[in-house]
C-alpha atoms as a PDB file:
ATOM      1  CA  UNK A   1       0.000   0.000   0.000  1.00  0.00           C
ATOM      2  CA  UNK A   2       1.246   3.324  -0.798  1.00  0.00           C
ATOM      3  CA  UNK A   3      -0.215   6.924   0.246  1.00  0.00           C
ATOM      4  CA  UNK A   4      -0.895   9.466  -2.206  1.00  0.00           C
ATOM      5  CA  UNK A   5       0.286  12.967  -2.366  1.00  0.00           C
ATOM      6  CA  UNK A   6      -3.216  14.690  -0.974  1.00  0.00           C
ATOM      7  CA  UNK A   7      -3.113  11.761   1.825  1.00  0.00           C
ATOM      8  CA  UNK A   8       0.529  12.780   2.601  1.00  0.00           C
ATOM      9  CA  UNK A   9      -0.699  16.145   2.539  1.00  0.00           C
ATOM     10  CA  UNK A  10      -3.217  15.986   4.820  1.00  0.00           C
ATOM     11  CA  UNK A  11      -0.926  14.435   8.275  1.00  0.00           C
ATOM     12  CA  UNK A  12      -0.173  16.189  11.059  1.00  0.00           C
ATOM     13  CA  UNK A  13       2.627  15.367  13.627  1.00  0.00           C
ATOM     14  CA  UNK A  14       0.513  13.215  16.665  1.00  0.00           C
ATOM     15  CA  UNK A  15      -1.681  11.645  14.139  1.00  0.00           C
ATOM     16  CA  UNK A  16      -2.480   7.784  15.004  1.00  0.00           C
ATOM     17  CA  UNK A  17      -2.217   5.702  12.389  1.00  0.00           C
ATOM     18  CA  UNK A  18      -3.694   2.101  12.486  1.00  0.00           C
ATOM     19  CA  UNK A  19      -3.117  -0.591  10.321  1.00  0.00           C
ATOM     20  CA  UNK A  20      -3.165  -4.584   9.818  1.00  0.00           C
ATOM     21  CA  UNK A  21      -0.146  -6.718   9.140  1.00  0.00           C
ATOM     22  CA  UNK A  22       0.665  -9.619   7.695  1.00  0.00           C
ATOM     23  CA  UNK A  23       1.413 -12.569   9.230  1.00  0.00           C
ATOM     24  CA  UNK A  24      -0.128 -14.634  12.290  1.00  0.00           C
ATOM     25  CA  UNK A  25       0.843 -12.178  14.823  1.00  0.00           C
ATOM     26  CA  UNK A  26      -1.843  -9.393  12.846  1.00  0.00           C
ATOM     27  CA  UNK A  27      -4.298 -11.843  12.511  1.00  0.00           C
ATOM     28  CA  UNK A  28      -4.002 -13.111  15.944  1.00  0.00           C
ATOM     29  CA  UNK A  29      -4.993  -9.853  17.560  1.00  0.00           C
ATOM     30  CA  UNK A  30      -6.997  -8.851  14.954  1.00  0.00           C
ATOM     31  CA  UNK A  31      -9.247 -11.768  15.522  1.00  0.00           C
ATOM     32  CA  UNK A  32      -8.691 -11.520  19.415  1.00  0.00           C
ATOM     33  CA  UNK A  33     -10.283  -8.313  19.312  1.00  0.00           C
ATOM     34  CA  UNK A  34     -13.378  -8.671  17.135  1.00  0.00           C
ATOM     35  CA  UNK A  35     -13.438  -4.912  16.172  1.00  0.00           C
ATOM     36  CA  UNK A  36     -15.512  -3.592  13.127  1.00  0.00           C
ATOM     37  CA  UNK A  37     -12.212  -2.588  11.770  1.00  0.00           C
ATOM     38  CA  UNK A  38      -9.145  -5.247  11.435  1.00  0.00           C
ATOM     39  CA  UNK A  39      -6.772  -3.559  12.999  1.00  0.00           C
ATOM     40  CA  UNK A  40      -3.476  -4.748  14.552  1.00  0.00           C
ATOM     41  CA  UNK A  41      -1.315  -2.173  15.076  1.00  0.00           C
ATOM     42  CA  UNK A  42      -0.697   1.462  15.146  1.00  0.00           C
ATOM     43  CA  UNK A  43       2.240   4.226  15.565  1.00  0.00           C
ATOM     44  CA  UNK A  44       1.875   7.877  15.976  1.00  0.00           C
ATOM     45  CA  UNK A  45       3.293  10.308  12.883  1.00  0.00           C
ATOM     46  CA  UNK A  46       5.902  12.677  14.212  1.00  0.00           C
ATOM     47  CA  UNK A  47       7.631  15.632  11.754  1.00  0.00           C
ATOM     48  CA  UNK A  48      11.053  15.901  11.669  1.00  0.00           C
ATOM     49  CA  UNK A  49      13.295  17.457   9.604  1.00  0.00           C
ATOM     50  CA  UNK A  50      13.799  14.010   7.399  1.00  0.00           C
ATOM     51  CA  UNK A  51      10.025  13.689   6.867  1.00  0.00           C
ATOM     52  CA  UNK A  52       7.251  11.643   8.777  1.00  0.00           C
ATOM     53  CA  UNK A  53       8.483   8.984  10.965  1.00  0.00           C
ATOM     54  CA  UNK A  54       6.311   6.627  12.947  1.00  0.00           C
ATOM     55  CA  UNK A  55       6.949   6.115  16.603  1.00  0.00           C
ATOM     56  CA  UNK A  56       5.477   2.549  17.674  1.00  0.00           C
ATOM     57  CA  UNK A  57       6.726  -0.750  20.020  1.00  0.00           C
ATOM     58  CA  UNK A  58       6.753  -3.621  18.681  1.00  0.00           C
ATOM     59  CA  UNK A  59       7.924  -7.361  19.461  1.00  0.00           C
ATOM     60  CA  UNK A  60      11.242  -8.419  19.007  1.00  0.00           C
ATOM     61  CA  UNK A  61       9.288 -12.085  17.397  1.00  0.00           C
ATOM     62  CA  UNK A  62       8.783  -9.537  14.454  1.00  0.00           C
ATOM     63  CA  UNK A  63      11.320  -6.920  14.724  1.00  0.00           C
ATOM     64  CA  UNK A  64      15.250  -6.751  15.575  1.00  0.00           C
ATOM     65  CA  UNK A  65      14.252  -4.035  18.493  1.00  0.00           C
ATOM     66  CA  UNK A  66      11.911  -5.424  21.124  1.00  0.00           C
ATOM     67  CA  UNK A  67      10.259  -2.293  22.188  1.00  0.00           C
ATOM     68  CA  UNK A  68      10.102   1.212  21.049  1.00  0.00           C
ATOM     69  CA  UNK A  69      11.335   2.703  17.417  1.00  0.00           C
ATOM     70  CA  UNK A  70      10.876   4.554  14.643  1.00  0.00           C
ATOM     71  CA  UNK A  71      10.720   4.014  11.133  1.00  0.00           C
ATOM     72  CA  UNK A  72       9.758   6.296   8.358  1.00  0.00           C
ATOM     73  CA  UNK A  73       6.244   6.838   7.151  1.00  0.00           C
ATOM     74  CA  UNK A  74       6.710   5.257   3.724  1.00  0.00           C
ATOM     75  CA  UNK A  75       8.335   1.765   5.255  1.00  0.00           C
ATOM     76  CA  UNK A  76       5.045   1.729   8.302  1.00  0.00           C
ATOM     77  CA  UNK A  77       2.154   1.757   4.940  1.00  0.00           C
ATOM     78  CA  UNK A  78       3.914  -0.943   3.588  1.00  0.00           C
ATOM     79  CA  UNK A  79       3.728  -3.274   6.111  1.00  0.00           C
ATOM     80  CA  UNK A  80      -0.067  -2.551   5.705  1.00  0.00           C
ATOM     81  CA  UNK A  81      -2.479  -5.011   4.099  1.00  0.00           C
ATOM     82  CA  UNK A  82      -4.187  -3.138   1.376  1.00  0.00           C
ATOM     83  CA  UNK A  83      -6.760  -1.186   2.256  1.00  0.00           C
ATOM     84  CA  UNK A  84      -6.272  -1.669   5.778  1.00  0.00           C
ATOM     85  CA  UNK A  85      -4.230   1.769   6.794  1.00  0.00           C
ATOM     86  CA  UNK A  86      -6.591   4.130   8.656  1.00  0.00           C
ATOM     87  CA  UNK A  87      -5.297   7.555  10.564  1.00  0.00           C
ATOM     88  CA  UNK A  88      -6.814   9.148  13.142  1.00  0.00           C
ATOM     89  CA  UNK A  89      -6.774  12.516  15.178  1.00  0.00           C
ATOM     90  CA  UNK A  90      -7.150  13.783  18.705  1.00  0.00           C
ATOM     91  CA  UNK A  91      -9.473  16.588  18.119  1.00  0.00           C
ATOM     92  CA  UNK A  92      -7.786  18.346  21.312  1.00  0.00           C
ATOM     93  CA  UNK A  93      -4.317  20.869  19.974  1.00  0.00           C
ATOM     94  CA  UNK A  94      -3.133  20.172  23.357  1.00  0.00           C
ATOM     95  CA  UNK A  95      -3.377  15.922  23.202  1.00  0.00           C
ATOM     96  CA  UNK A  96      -1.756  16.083  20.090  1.00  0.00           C
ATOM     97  CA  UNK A  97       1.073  17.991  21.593  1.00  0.00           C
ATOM     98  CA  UNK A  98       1.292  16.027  24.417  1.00  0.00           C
ATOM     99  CA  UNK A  99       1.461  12.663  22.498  1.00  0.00           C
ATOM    100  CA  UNK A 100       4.067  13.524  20.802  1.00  0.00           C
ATOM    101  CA  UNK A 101       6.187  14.406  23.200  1.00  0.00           C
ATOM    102  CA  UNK A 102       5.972  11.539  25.480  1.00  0.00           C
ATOM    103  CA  UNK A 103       6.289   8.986  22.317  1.00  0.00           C
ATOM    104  CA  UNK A 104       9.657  10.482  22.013  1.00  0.00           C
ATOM    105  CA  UNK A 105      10.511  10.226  25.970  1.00  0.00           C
ATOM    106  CA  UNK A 106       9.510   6.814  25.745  1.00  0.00           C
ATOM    107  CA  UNK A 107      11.639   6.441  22.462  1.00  0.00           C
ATOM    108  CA  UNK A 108      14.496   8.171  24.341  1.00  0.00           C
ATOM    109  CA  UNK A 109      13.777   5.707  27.233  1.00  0.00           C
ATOM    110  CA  UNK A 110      14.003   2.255  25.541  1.00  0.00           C
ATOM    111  CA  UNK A 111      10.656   1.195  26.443  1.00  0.00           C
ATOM    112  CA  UNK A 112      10.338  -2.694  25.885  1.00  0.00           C
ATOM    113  CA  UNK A 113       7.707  -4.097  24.512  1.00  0.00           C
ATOM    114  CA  UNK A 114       4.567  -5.475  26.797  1.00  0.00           C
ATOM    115  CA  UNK A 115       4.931  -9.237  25.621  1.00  0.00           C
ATOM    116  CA  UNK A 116       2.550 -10.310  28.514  1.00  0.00           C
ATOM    117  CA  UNK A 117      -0.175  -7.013  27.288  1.00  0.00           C
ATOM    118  CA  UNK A 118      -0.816  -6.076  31.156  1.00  0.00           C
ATOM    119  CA  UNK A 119      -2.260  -2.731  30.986  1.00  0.00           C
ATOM    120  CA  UNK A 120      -2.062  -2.779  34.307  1.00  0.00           C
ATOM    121  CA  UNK A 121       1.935  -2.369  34.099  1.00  0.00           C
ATOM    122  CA  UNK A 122       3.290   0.674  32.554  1.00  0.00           C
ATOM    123  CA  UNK A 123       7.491  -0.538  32.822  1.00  0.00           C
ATOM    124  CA  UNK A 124       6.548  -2.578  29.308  1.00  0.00           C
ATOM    125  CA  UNK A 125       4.130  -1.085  26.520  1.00  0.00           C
ATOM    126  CA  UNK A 126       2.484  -2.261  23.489  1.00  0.00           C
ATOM    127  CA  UNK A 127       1.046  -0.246  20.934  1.00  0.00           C
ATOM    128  CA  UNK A 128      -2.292   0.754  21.929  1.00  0.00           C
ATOM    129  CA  UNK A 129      -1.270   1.648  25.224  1.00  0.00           C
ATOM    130  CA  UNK A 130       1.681   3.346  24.074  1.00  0.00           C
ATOM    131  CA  UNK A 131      -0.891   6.307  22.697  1.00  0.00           C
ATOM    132  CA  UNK A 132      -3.047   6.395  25.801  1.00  0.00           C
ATOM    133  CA  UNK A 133      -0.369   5.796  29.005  1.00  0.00           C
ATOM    134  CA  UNK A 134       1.943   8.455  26.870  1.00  0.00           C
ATOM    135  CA  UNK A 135      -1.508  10.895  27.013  1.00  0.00           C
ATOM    136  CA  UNK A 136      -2.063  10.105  30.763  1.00  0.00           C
ATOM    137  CA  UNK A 137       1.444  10.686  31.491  1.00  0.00           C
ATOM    138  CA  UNK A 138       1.604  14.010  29.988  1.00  0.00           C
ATOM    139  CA  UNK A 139      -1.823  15.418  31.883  1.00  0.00           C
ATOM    140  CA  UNK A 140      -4.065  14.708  28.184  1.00  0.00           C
ATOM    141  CA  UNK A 141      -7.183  13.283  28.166  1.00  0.00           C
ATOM    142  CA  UNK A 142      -8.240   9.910  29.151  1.00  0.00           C
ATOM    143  CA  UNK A 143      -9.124   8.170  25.832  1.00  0.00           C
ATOM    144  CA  UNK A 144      -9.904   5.172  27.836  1.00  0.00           C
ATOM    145  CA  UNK A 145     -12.403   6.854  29.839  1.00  0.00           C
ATOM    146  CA  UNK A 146     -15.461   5.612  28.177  1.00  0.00           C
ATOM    147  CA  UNK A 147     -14.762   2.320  26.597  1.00  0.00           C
ATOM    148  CA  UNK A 148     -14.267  -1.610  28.350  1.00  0.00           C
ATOM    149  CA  UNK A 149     -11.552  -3.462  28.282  1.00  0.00           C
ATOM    150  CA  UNK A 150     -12.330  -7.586  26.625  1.00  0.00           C
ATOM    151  CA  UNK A 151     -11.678 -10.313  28.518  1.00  0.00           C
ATOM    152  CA  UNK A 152      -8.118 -10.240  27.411  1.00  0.00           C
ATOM    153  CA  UNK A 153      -7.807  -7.456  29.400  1.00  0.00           C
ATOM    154  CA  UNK A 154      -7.339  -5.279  26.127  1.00  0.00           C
ATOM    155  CA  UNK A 155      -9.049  -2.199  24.810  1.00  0.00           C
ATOM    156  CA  UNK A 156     -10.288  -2.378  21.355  1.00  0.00           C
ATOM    157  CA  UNK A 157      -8.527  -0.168  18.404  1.00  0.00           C
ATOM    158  CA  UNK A 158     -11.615   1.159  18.392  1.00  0.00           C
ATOM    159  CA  UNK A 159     -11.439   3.475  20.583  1.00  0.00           C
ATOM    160  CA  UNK A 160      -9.350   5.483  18.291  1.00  0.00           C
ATOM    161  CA  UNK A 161     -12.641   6.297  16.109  1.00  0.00           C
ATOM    162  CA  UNK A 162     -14.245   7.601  19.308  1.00  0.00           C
ATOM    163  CA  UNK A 163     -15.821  11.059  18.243  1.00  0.00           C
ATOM    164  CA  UNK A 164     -15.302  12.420  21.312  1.00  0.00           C
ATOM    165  CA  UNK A 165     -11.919  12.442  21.233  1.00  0.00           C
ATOM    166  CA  UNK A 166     -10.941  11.645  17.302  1.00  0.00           C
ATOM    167  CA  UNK A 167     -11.505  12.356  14.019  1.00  0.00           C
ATOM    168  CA  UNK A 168     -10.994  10.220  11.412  1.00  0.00           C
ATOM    169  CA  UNK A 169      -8.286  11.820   8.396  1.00  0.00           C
ATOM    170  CA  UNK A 170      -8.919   8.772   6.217  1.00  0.00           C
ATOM    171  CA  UNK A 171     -10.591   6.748   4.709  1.00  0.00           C
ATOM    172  CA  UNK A 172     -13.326   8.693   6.077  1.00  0.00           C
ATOM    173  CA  UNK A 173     -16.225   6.907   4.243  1.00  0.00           C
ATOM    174  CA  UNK A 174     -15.170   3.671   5.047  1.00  0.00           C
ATOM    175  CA  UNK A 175     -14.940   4.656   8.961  1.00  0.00           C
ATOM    176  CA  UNK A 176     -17.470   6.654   9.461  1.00  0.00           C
ATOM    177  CA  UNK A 177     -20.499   4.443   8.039  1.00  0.00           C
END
């Protein structure tokens, strides 16, 4: 999957951007979850002088860094099964500012990644929880507030199409029926 210009156009640093993988690890939690949406993952778009890089954790069963990284915008959508890619907004100036700056203290920080997914524990994170603990941390808003965890003890990617705290930058048809 590739974005186009307009779509490229259109991003903001803090953005969330959700996707789902390949592989049995994406379809795993995808299936786990039982959203509306297939999601498996997601990252939050920061700026830099380079371009858009993505700030996520991931496992080290499907990466060479277990925990936090980066990797440019480009290399993120194509690890995205077609169609899947969706990005998100906090609708709050002062979220978005917030996110960003505690995905790169965790960055800076080496966070591993939460191989056990105990959202009760904030030493490990994985990637949902990444965007809301780094919120909470920071004094933003508590996207969690309204939603239930599953029996897994996970909160569904979902909740980043809440209206009361996101809007959806694309594929807005698709997400908003």
């Amino acid at each position: 999957q590739t974005l186009t210009i307009r779509q490229v156009n259109a991003l903001r640093s803090g953005d969330i951007l959700l996707r789902e993988g390949y592989g049995l690890v994406s379809a795993t939690i995808a299936n786990r979850l039982k959203g509306k949406y297939r999601f498996s993952h997601c990252g939050v778009l920061v700026k830099t002088d380079s371009g858009f890089q993505v700030v996520h954790t991931v496992s080290s069963s499907l990466s060479n860094i277990d925990g936090m990284q980066q990797c440019g915008l480009a290399e993120f959508v194509r690890q995205c099964k077609p169609g899947s890619l969706a990005v998100t907004r906090l609708k709050n100036p002062f979220d978005r500012q917030i996110l960003v700056e505690q995905v790169l203290w965790f960055l800076s920080q080496k966070v591993a990644f939460d191989h056990r997914f105990d959202a009760q524990d904030s030493s490990t994170l994985y990637c949902s929880e990444l965007i809301w603990r780094g919120l909470l941390r920071g004094g933003g808003s508590d996207i969690t507030k309204p939603h239930r965890q599953n029996a897994w003890g996970l909160y569904s990617f979902e909740m980043f199409l809440d209206t009361a705290f996101f809007e959806v930058v694309f594929p807005q048809k698709t997400l908003m029926n």
